[in-house]
N, C-alpha and C. Protein backbone atom coordinates (compact mmCIF):
# COMPACT_ATOMS: atom_id res chain seq x y z
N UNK A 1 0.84 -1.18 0.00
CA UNK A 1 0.00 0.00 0.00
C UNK A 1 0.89 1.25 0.00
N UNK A 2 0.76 2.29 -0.60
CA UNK A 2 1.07 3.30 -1.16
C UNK A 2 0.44 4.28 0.00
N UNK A 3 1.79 5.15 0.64
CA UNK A 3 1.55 6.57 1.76
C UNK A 3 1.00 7.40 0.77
N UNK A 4 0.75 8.48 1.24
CA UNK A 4 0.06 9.45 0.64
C UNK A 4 1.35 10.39 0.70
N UNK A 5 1.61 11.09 -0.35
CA UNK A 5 2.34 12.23 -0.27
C UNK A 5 2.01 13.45 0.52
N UNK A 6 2.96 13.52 1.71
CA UNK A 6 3.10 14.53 2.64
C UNK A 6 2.85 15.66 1.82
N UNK A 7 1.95 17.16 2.77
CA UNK A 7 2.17 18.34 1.98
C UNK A 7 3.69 18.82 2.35
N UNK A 8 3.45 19.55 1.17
CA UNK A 8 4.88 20.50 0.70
C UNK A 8 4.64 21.57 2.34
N UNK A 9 5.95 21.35 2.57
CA UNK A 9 6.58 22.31 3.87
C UNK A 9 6.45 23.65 3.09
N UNK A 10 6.74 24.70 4.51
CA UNK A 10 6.88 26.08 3.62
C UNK A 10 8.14 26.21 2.83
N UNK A 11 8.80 25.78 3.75
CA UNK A 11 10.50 26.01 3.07
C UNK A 11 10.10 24.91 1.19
N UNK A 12 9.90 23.95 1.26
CA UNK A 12 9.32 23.26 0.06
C UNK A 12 8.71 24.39 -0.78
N UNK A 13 7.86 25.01 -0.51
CA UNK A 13 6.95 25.87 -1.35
C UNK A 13 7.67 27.04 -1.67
N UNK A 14 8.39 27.87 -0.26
CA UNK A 14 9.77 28.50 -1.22
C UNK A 14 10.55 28.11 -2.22
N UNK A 15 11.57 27.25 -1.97
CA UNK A 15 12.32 27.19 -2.82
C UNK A 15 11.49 26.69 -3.87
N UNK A 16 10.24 26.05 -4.54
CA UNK A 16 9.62 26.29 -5.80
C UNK A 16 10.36 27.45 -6.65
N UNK A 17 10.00 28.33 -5.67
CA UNK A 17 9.63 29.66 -6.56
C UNK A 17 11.19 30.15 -6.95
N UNK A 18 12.41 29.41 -5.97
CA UNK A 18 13.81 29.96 -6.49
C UNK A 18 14.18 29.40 -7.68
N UNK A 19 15.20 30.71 -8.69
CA UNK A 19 16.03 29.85 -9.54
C UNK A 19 16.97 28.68 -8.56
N UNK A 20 17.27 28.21 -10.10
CA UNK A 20 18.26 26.63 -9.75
C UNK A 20 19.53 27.18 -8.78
N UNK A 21 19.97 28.46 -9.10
CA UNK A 21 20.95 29.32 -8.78
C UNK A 21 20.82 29.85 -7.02
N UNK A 22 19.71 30.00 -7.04
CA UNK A 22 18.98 30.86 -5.62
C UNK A 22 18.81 29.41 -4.53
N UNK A 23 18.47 28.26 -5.01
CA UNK A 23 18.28 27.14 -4.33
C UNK A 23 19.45 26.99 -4.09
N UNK A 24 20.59 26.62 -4.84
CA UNK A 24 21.99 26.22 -4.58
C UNK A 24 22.48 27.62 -3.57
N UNK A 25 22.47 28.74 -3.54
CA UNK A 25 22.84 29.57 -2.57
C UNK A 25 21.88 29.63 -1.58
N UNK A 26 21.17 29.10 -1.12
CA UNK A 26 20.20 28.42 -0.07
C UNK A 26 20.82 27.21 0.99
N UNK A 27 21.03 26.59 -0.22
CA UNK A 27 21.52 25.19 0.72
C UNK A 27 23.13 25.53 0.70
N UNK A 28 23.71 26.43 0.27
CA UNK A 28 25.28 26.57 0.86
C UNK A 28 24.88 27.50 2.11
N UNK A 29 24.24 28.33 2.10
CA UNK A 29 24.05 28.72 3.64
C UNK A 29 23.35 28.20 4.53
N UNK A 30 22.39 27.07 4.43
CA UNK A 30 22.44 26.27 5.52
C UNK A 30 23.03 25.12 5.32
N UNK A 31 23.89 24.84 5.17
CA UNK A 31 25.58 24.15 5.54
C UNK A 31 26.04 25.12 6.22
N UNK A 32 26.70 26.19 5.60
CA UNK A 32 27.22 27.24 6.32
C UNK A 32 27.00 27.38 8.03
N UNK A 33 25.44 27.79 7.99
CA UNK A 33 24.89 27.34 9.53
C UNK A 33 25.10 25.96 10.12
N UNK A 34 24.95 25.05 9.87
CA UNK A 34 24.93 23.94 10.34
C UNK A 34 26.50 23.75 10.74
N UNK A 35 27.34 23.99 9.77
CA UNK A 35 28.88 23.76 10.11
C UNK A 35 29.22 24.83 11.18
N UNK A 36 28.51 25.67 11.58
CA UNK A 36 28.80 26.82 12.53
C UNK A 36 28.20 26.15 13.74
N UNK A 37 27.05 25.79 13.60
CA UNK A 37 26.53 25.03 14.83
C UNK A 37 27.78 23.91 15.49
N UNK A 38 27.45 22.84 14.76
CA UNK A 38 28.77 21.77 15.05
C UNK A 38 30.15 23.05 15.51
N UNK A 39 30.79 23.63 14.74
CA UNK A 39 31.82 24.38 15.60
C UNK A 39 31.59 25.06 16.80
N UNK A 40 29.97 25.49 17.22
CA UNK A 40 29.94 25.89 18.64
C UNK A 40 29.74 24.70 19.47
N UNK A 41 29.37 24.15 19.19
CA UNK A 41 28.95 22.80 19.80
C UNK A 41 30.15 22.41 20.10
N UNK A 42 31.59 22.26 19.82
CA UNK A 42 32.61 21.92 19.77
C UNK A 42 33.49 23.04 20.88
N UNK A 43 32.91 24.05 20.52
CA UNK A 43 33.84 25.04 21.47
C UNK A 43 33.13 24.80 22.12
N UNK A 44 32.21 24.70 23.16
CA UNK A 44 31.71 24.60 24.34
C UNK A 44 32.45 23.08 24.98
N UNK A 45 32.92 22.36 24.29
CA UNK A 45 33.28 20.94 24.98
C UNK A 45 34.80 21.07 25.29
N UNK A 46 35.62 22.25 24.59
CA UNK A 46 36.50 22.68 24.50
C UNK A 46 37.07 23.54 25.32
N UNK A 47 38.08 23.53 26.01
CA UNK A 47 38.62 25.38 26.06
C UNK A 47 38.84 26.54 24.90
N UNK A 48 38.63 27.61 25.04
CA UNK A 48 38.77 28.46 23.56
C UNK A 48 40.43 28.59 23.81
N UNK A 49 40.81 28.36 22.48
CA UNK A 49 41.98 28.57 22.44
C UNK A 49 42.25 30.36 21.89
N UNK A 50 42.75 31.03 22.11
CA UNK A 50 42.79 32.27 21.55
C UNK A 50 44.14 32.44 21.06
N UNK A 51 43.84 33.18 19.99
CA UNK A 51 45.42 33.04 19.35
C UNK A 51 46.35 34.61 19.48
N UNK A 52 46.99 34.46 19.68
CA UNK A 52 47.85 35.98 20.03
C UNK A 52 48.33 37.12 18.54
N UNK A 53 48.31 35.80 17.54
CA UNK A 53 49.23 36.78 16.35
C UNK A 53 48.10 37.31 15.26
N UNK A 54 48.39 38.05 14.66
CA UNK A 54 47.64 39.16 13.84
C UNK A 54 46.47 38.19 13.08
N UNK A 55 45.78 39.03 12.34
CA UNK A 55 44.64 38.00 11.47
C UNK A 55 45.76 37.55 10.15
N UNK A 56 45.58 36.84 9.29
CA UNK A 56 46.20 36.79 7.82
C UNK A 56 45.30 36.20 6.87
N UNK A 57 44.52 37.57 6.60
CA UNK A 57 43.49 37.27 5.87
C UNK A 57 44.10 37.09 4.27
N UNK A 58 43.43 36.39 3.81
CA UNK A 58 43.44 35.75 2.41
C UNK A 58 43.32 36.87 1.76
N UNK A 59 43.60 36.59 0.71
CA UNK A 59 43.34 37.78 -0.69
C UNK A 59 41.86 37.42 -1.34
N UNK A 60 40.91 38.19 -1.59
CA UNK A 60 39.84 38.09 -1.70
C UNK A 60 40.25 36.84 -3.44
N UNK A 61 39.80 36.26 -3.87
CA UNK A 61 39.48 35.84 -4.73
C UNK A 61 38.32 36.44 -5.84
N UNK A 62 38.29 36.44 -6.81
CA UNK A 62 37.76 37.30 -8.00
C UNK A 62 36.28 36.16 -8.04
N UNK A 63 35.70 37.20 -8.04
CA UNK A 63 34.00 36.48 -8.09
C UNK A 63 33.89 36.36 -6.87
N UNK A 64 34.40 36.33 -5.82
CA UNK A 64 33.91 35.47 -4.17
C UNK A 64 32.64 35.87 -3.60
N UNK A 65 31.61 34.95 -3.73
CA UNK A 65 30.27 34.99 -2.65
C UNK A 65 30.27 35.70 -1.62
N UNK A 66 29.33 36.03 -1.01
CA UNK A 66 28.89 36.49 0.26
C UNK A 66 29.36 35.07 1.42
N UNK A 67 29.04 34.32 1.10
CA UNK A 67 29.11 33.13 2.09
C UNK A 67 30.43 32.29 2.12
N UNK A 68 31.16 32.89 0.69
CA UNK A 68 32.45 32.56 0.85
C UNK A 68 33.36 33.04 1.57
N UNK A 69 32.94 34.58 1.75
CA UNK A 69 33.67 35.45 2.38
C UNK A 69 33.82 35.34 3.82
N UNK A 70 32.04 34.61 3.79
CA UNK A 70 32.36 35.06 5.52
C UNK A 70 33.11 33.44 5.95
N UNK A 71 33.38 32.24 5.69
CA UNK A 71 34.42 31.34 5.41
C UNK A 71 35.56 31.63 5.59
N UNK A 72 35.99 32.51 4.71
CA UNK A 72 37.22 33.16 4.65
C UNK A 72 37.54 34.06 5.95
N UNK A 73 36.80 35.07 6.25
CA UNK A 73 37.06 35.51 7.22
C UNK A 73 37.27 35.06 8.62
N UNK A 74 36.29 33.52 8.68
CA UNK A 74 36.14 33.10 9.85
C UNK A 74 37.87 32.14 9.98
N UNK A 75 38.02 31.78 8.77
CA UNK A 75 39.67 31.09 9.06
C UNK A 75 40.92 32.41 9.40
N UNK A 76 40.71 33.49 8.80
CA UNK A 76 41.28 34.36 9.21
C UNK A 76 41.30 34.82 10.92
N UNK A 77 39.73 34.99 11.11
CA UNK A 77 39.84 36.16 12.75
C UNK A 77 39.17 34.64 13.24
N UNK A 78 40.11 33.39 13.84
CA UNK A 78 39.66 32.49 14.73
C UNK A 78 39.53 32.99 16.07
N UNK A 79 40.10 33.97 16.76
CA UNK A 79 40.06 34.81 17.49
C UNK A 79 38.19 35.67 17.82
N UNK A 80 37.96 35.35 16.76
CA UNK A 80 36.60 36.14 17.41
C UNK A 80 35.18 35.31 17.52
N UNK A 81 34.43 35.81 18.15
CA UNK A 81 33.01 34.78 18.32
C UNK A 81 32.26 34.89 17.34
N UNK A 82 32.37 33.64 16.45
CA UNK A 82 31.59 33.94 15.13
C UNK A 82 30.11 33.48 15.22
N UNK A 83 29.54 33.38 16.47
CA UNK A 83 28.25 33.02 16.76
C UNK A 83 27.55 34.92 16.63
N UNK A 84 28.75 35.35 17.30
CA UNK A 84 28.08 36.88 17.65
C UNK A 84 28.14 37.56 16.21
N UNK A 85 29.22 37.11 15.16
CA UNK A 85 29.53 37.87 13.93
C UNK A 85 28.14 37.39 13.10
N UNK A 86 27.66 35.93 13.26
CA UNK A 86 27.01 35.47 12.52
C UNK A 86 25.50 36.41 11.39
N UNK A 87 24.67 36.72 12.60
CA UNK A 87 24.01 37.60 12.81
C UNK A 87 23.80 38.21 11.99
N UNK A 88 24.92 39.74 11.74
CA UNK A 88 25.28 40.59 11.15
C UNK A 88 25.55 40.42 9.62
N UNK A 89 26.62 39.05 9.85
CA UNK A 89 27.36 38.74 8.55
C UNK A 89 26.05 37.72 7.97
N UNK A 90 25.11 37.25 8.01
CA UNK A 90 24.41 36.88 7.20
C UNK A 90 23.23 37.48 6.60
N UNK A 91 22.75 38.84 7.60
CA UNK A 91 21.99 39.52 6.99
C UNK A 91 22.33 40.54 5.82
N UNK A 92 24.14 40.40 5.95
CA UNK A 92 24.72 41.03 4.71
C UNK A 92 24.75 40.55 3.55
N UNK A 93 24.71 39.00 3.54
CA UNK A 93 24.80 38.13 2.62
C UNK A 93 23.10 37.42 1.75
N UNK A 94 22.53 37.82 3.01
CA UNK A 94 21.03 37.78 2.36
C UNK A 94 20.74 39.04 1.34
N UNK A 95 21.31 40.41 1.82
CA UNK A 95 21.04 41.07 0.92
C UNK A 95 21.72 41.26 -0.27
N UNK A 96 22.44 40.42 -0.29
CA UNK A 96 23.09 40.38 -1.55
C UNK A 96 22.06 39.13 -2.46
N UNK A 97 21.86 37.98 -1.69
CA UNK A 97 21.39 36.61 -2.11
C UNK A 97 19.77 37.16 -2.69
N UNK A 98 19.03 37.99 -1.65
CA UNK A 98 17.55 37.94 -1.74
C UNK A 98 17.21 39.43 -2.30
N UNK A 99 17.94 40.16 -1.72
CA UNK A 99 17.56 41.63 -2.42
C UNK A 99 18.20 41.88 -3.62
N UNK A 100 19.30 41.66 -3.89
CA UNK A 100 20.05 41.73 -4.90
C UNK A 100 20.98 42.69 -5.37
N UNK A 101 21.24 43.14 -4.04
CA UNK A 101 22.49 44.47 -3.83
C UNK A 101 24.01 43.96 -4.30
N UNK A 102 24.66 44.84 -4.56
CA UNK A 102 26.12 44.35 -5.33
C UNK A 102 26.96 43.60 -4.66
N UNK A 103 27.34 42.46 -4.87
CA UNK A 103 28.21 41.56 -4.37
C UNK A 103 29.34 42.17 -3.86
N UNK A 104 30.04 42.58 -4.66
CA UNK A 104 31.67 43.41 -4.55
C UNK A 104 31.36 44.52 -3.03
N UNK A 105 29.85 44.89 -3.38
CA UNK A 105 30.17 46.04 -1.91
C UNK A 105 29.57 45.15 -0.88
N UNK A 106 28.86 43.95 -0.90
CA UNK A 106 28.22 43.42 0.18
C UNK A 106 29.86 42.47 0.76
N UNK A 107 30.39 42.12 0.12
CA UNK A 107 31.69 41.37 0.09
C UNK A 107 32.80 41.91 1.28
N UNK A 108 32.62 43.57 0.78
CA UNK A 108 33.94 44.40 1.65
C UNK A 108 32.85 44.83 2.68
N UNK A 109 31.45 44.69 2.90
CA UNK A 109 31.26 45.21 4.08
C UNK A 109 31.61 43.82 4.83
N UNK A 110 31.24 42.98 4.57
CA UNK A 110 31.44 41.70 5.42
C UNK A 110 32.91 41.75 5.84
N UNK A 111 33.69 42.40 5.18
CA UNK A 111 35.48 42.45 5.33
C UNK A 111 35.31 43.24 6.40
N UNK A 112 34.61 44.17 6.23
CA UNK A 112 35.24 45.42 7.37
C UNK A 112 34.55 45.08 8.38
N UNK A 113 33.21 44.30 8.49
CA UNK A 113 32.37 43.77 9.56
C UNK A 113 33.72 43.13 10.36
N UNK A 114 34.49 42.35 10.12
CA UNK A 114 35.30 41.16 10.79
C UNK A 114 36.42 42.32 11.32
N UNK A 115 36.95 43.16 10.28
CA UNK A 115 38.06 44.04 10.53
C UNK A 115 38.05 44.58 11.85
N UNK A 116 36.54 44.96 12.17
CA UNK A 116 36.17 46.53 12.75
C UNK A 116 35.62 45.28 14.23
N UNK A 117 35.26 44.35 13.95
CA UNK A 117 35.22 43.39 15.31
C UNK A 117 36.44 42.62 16.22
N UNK A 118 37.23 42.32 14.83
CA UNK A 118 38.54 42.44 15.51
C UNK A 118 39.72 43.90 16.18
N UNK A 119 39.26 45.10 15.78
CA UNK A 119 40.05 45.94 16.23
C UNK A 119 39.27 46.05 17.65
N UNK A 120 38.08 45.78 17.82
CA UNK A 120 37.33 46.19 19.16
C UNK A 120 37.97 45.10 20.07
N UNK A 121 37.78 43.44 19.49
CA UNK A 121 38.49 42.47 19.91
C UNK A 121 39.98 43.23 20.74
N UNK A 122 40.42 43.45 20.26
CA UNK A 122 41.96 43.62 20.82
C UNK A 122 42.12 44.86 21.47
N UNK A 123 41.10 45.82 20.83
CA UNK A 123 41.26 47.22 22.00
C UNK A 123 40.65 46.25 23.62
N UNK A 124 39.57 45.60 23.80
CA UNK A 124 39.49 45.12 24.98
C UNK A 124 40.13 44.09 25.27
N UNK A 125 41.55 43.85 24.85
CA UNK A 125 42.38 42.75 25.82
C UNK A 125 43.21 43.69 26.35
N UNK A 126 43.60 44.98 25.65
CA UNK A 126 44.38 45.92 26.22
C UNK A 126 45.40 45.72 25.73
């Protein structure tokens, strides 16, 4: 005997309506989240290790995503709480993903988001 097909979830009935393009930058940011989860989940079982020497951030790469960036940044400033950056840095990346604001400037705000959290970072260790 044959189940009946479950209704379509909301999230189901969204992504309908995304390009093939908009779905695939969907499900890289929740990976994105999910791999952030598992890493807090991990620092809590952990001591935080904090690292003493400067950031060494990568050279942006030509074309780089919103969600790549913030990747990038997070291997760069391991030093900072990327639960607290999260927040910020994904509502930057939505507006690039959902509104459709310019990559290149949603890209360097996410840069200076990390920049400007790490200079606060280190003004309060003194």
């Amino acid at each position: 005997m044959l189940l009946p097909t479950p209704p379509s979830s909301p999230l189901d009935l969204l992504l309908q309506q995304l390009t093939e393009e908009q779905r695939e930058m969907v499900i890289a940011f929740a990976r994105f989240l999910a791999h952030e989860n598992e890493r807090r989940a991990a620092e809590t079982k952990a001591e935080p290790l904090v690292p003493e020497a400067e950031p060494e951030v990568e050279p942006r790469p030509e074309g780089e995503l919103p969600v790549h960036t913030i990747k990038r940044m997070r291997r760069a400033y391991p030093m900072l709480d990327g639960a607290k950056l999260l927040g910020r840095a994904s509502e930057l990346m939505m507006r690039h993903h959902v509104m459709g604001e310019d990559r290149e400037r949603i890209v360097a705000e996410i840069e200076a988001l990390f920049a400007a959290e790490y200079e606060r970072w280190r003004g309060e260790r003194g």
